[in-house]
N, C-alpha and C. Protein backbone atom coordinates (compact mmCIF):
# COMPACT_ATOMS: atom_id res chain seq x y z
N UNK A 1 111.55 138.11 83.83
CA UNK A 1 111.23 137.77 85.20
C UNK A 1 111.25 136.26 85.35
N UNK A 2 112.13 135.95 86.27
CA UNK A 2 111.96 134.20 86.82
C UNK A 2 110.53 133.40 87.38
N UNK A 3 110.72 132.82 86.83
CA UNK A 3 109.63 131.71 87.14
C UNK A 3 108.74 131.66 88.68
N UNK A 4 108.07 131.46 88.84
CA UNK A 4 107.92 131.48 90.38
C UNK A 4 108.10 129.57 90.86
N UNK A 5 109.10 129.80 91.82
CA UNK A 5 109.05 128.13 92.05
C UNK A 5 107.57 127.57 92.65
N UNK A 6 107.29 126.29 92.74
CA UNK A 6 106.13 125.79 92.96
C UNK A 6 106.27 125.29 94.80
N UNK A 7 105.44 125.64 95.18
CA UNK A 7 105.65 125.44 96.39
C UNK A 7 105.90 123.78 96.89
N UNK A 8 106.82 123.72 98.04
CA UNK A 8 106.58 122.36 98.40
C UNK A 8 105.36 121.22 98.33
N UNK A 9 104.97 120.20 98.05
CA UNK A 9 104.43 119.39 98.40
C UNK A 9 104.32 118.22 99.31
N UNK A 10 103.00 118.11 100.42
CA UNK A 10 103.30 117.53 101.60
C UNK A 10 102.14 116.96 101.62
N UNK A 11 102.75 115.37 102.03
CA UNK A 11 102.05 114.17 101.94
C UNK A 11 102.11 113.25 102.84
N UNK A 12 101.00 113.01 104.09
CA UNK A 12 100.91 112.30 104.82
C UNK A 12 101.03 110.76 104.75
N UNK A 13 102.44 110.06 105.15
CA UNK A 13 102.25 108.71 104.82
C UNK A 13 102.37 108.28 106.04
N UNK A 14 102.66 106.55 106.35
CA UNK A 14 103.40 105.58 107.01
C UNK A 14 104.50 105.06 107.13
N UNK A 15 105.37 105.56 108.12
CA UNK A 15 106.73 105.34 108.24
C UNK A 15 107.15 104.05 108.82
N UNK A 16 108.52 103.66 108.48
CA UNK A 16 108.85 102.43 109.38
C UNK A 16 110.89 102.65 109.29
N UNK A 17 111.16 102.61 109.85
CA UNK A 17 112.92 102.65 110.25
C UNK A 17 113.61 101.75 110.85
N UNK A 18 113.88 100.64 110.06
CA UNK A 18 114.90 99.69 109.98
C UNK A 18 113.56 98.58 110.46
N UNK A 19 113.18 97.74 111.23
CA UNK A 19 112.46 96.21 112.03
C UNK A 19 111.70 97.17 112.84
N UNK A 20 111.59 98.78 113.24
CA UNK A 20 110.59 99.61 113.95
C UNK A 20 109.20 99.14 113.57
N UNK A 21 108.28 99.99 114.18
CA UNK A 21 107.13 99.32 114.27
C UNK A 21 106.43 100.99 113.03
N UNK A 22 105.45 100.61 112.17
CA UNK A 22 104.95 101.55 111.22
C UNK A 22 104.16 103.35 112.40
N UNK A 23 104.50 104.41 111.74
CA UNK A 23 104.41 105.21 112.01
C UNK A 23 103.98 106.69 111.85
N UNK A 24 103.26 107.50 111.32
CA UNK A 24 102.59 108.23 110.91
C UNK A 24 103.96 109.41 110.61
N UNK A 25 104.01 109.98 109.41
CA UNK A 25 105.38 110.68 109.07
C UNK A 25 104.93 111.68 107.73
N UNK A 26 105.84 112.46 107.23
CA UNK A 26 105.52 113.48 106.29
C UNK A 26 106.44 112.98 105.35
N UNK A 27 106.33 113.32 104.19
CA UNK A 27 106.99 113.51 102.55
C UNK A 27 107.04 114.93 102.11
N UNK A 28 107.82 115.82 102.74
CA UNK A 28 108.32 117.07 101.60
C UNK A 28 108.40 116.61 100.47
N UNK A 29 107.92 116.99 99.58
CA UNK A 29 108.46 116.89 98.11
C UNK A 29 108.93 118.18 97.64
N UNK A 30 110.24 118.45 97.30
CA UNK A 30 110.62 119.59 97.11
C UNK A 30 110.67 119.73 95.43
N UNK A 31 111.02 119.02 94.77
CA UNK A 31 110.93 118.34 93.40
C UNK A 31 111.22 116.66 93.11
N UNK A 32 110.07 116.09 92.57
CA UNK A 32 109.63 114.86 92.41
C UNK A 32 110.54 114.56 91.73
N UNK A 33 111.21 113.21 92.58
CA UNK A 33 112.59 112.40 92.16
C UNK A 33 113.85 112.88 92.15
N UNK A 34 114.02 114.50 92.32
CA UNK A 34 115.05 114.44 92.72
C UNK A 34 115.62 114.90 94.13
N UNK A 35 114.64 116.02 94.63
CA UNK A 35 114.88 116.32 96.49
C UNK A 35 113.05 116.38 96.80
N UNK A 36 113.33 115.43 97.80
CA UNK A 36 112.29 115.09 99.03
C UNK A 36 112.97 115.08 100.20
N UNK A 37 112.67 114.96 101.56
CA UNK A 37 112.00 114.71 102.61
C UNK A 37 111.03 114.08 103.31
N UNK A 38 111.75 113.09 104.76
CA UNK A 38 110.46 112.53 105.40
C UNK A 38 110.91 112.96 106.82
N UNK A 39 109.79 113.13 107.52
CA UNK A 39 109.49 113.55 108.69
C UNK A 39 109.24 112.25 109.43
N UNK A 40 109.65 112.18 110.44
CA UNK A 40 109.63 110.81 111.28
C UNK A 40 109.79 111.11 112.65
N UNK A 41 108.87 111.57 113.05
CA UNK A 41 109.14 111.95 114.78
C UNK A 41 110.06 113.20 114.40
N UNK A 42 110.95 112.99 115.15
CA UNK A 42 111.82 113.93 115.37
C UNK A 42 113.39 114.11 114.46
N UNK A 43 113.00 112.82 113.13
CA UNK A 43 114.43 112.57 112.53
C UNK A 43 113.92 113.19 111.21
N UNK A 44 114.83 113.95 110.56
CA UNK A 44 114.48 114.42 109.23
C UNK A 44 115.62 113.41 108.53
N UNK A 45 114.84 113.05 107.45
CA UNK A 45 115.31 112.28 106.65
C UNK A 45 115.54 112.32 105.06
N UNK A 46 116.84 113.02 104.54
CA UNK A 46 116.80 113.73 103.45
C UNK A 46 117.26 113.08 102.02
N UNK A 47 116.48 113.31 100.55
CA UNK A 47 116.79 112.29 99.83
C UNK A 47 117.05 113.17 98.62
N UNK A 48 118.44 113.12 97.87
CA UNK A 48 118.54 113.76 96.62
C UNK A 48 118.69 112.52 95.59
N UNK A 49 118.51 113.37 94.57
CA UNK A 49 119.03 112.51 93.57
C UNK A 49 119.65 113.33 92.72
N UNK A 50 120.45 112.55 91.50
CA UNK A 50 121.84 112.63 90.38
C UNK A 50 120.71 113.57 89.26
N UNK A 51 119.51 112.68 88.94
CA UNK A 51 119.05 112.78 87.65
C UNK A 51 119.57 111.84 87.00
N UNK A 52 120.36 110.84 87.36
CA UNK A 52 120.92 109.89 86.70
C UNK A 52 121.04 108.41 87.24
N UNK A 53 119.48 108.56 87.87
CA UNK A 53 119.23 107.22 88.74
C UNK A 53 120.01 107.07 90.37
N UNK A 54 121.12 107.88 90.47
CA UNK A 54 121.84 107.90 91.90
C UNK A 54 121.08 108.31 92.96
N UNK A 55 120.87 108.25 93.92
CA UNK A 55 120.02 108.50 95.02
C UNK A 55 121.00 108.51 96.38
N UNK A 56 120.69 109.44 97.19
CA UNK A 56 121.53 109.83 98.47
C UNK A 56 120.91 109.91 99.66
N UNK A 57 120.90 109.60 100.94
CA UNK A 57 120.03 109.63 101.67
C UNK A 57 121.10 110.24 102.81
N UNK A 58 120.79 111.10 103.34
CA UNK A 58 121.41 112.07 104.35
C UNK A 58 120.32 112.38 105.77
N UNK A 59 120.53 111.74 106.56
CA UNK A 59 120.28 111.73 107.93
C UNK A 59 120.15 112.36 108.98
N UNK A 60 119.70 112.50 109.96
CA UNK A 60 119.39 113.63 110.97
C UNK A 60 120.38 113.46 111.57
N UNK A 61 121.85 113.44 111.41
CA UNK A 61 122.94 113.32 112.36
C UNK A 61 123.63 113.80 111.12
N UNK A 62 123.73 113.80 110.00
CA UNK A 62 124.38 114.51 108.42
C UNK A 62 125.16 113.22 108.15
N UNK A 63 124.74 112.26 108.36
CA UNK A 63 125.66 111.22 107.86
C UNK A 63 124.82 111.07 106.60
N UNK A 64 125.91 110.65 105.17
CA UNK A 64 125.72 110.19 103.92
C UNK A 64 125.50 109.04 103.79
N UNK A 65 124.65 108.42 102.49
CA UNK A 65 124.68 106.97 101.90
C UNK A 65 124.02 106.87 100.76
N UNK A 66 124.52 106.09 99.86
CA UNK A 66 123.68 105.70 98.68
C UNK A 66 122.96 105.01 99.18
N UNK A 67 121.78 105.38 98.50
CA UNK A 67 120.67 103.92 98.37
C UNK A 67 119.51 103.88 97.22
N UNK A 68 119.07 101.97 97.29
CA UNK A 68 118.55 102.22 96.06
C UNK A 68 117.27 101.71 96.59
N UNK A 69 115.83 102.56 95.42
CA UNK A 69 114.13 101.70 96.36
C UNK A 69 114.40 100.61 95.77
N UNK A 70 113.49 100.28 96.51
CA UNK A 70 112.97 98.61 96.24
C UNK A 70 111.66 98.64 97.07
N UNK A 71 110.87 97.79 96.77
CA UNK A 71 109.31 97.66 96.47
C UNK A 71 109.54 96.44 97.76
N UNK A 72 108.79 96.36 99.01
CA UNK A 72 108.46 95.97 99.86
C UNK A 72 107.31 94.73 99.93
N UNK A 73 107.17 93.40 100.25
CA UNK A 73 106.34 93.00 100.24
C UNK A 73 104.87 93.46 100.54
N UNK A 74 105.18 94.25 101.98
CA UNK A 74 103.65 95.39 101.79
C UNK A 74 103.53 96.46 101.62
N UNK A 75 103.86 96.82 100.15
CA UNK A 75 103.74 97.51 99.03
C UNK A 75 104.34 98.85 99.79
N UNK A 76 105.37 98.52 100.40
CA UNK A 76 106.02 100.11 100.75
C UNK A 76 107.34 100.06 100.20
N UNK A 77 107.56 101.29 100.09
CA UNK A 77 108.62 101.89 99.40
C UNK A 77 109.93 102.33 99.98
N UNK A 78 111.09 101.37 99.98
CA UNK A 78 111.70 101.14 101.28
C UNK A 78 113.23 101.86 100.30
N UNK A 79 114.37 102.43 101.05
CA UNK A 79 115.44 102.78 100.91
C UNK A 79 116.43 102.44 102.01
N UNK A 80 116.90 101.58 102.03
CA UNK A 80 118.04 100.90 102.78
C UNK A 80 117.56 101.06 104.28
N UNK A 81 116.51 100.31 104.51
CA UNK A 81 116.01 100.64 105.82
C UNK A 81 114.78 101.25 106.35
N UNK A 82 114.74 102.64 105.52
CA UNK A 82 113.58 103.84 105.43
C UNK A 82 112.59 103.10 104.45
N UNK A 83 111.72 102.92 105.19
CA UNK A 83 110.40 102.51 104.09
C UNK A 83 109.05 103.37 104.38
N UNK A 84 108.68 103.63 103.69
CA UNK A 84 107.31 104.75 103.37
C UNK A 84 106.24 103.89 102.79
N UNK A 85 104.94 104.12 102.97
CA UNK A 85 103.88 103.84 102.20
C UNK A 85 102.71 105.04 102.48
N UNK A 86 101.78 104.32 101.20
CA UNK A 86 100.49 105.79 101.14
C UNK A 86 100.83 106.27 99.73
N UNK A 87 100.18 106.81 99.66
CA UNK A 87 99.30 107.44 98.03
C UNK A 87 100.22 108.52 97.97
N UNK A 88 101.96 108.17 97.59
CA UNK A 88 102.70 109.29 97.46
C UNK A 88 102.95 109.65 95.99
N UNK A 89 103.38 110.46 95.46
CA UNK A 89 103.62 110.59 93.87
C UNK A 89 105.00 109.63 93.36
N UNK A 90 105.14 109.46 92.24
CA UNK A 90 106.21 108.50 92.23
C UNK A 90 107.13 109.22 90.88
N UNK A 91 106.11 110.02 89.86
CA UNK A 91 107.03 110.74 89.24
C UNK A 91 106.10 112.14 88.78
């Protein structure tokens, strides 16, 4: 018998999208580091990864892009634009 998968994990952070102003948003975690989700109003904002450090960010319109984090002066966790903060898991 298969495993039972673990249910999503959902984590209330602070959103911000591109020079926008910060915003109250969700973190699906579907599996840590490699598929998440953020909730942002009305834009779902979707993030896979390789397993091999590659990261993809796929958009509420299905447009593609690599991108890589980088650590924010106020300590948010930004991907080409998309930056998150709050007590999210990191691995």
């Amino acid at each position: 018998m298969p495993a039972e998968a673990e249910p999503a994990q959902r984590v209330s952070l602070q959103c911000r999208l591109g020079q926008g102003r910060w915003q109250p948003c969700t973190m699906t975690i579907e599996q840590v580091g490699q598929h998440w989700w953020l909730q942002v109003g009305q834009q779902r904002l979707e993030f896979r990864g390789d397993g091999r450090g590659a990261l993809t960010l796929t958009g509420s319109q299905g447009d593609q892009r690599p991108v890589v984090p980088v650590w924010s002066s106020d300590q948010a966790l930004c991907w080409d634009g998309v930056c998150a903060r709050g007590a999210f898991p990191l691995d």
